[in-house]
Protein backbone atom coordinates (compact mmCIF):
# COMPACT_ATOMS: atom_id res chain seq x y z
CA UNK A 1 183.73 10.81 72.33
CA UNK A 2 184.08 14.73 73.31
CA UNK A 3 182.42 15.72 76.49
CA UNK A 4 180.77 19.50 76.72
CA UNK A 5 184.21 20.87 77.65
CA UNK A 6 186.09 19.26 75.04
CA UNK A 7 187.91 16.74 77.29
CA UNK A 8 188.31 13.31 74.92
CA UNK A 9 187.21 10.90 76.77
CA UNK A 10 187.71 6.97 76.44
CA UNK A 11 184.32 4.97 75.02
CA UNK A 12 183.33 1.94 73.52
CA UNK A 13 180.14 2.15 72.41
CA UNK A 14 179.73 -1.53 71.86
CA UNK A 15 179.31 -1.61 75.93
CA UNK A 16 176.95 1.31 76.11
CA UNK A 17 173.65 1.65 77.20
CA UNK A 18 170.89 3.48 74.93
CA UNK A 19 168.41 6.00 76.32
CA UNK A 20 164.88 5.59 74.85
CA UNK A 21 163.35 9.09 74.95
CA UNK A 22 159.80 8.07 74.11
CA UNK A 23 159.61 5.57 77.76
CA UNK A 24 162.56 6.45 79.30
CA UNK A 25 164.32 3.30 79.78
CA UNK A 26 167.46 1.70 79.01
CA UNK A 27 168.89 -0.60 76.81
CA UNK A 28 172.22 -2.63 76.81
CA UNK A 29 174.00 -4.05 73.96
CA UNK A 30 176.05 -7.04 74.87
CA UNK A 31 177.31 -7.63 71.26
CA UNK A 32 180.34 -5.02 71.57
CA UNK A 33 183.54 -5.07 73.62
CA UNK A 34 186.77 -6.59 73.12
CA UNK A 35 186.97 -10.16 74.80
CA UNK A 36 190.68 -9.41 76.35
CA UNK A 37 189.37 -5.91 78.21
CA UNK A 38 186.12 -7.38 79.50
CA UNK A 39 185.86 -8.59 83.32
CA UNK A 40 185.71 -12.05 83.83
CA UNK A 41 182.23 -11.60 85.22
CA UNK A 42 181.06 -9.89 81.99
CA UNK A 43 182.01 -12.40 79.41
CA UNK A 44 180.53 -15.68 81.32
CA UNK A 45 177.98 -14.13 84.03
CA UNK A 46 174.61 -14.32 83.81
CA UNK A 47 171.79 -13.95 80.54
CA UNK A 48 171.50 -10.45 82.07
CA UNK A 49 174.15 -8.28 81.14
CA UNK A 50 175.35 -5.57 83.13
CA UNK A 51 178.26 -2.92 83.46
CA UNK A 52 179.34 -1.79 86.84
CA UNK A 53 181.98 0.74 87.96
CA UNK A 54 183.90 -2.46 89.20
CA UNK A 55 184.09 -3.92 85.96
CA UNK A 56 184.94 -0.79 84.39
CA UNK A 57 187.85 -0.81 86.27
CA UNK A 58 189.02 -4.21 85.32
CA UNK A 59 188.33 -2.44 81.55
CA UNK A 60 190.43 0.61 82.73
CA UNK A 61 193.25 -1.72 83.99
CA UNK A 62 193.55 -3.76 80.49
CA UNK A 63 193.56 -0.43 78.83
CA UNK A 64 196.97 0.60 81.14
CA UNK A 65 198.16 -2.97 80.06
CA UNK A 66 197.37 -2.23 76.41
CA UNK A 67 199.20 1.40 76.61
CA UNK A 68 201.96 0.30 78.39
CA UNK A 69 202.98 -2.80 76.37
CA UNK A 70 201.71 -1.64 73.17
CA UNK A 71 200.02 -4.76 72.85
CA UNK A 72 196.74 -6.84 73.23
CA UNK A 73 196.30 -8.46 76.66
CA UNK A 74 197.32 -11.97 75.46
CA UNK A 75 198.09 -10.84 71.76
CA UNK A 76 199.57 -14.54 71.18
CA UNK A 77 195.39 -15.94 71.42
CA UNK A 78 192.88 -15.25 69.34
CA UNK A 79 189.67 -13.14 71.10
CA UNK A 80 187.74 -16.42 72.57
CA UNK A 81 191.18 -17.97 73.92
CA UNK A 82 192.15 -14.44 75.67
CA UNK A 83 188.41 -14.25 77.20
CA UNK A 84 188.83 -17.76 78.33
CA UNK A 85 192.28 -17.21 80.05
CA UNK A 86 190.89 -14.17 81.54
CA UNK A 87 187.52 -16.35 82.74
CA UNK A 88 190.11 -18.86 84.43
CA UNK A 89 191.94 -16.03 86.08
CA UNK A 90 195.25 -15.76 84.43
CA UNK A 91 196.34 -12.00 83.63
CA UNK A 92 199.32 -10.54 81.39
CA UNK A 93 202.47 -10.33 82.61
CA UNK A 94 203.95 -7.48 83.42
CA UNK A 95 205.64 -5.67 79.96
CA UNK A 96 209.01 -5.90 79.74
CA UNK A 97 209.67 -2.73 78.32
CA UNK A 98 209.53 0.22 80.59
CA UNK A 99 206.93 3.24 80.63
CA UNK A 100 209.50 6.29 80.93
CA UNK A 101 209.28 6.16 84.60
CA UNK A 102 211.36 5.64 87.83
CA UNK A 103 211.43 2.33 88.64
CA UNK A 104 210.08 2.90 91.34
CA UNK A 105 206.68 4.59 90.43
CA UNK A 106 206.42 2.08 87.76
CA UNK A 107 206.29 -0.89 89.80
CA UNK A 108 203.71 1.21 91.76
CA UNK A 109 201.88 1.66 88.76
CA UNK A 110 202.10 -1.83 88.15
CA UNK A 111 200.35 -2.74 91.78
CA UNK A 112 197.69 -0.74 90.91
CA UNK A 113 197.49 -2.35 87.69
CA UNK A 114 197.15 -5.77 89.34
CA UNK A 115 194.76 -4.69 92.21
CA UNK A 116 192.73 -3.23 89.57
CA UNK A 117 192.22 -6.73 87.33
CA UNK A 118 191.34 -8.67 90.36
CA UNK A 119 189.22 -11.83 89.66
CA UNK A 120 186.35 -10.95 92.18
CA UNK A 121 185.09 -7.96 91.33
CA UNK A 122 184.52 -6.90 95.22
CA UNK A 123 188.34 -6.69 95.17
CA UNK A 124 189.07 -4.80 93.01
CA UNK A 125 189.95 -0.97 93.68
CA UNK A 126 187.06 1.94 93.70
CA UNK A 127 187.15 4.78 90.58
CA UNK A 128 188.43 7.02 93.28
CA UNK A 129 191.10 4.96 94.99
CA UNK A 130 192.74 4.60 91.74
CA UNK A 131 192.46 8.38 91.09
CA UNK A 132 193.92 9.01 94.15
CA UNK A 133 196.74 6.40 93.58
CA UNK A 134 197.34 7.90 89.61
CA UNK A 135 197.87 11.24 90.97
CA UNK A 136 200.37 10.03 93.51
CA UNK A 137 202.30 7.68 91.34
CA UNK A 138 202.16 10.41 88.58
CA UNK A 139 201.98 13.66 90.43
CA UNK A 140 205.79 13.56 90.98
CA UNK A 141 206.60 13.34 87.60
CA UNK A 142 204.38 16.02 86.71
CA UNK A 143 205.90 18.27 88.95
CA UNK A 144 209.26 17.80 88.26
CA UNK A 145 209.09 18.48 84.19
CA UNK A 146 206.60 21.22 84.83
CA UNK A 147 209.95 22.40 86.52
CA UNK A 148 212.23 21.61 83.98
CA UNK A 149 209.84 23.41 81.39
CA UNK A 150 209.34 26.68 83.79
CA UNK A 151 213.35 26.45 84.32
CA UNK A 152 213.82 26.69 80.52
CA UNK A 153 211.11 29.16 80.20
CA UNK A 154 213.01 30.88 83.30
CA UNK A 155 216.53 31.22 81.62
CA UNK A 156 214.96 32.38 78.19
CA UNK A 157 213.06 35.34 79.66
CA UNK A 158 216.83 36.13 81.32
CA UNK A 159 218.57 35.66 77.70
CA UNK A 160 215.99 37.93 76.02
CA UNK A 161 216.01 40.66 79.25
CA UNK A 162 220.23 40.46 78.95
């Protein structure tokens, strides 16, 4: 999905809610959504089915998992197993393969991670804590190969001007 400024922007359509035009109302479908990125609240709560920003971030925290690893949350189950697993509050562990970072910023990354796929959804991190806590974890980084790139860009402009 493409928003108006042509940002892409992550979706899953199987979780989304439909706008009625005619009576302006809502309605859910509950048959989408991958088993393994679903909050343990979602896939055994109650008959009525509803997304909140905290289980979006438990979605948004299996997505980091599923990036970082470059694997399924518990790719060894099948769907129902890994939906299970997650119901009975077990979680990935961490990848063993790096992300390109400092060690250090990726175990923070990795806290976050792990605050964000808390079991009760009351504790697990707000949208914008765990904006805040990207852009400090990432920030850094950013910074220093913006650097490296304007440093290159720096000593061309003094090869050309030579």
């Amino acid at each position: 999905m493409i928003d108006a400024s042509g940002n892409a922007l992550l979706c899953d359509f199987g979780l989304s809610r439909i706008r009625h035009e005619c009576t302006r109302t809502h309605t859910t479908i509950r048959e989408g959504g991958r088993v393994r990125f679903l909050a343990p609240e979602l896939s055994d709560g109650p008959e009525e089915f509803r997304t909140s920003a905290s289980s979006d971030i438990f979605s948004l925290s299996m997505t980091f998992f599923n990036v970082w690893a470059r694997e399924l949350p518990f790719k060894e189950c099948r769907d129902q197993k890994a939906g299970a697993k997650i119901r009975d509050g077990q979680r990935p562990e961490r990848p063993a393969i790096g992300i390109g970072l400092p060690p250090a910023m990726e175990q923070e990354f990795w806290v976050l991670v792990v605050k964000m796929w808390a079991h009760v959804a009351g504790e697990r991190p707000s949208s914008e804590y765990v904006q805040l806590r990207l852009e400090t974890i990432f920030d850094l980084v950013l910074e220093q190969r913006k650097a490296a790139v304007m440093g290159l860009t720096d000593t061309r402009v003094r090869l050309i001007q030579s």
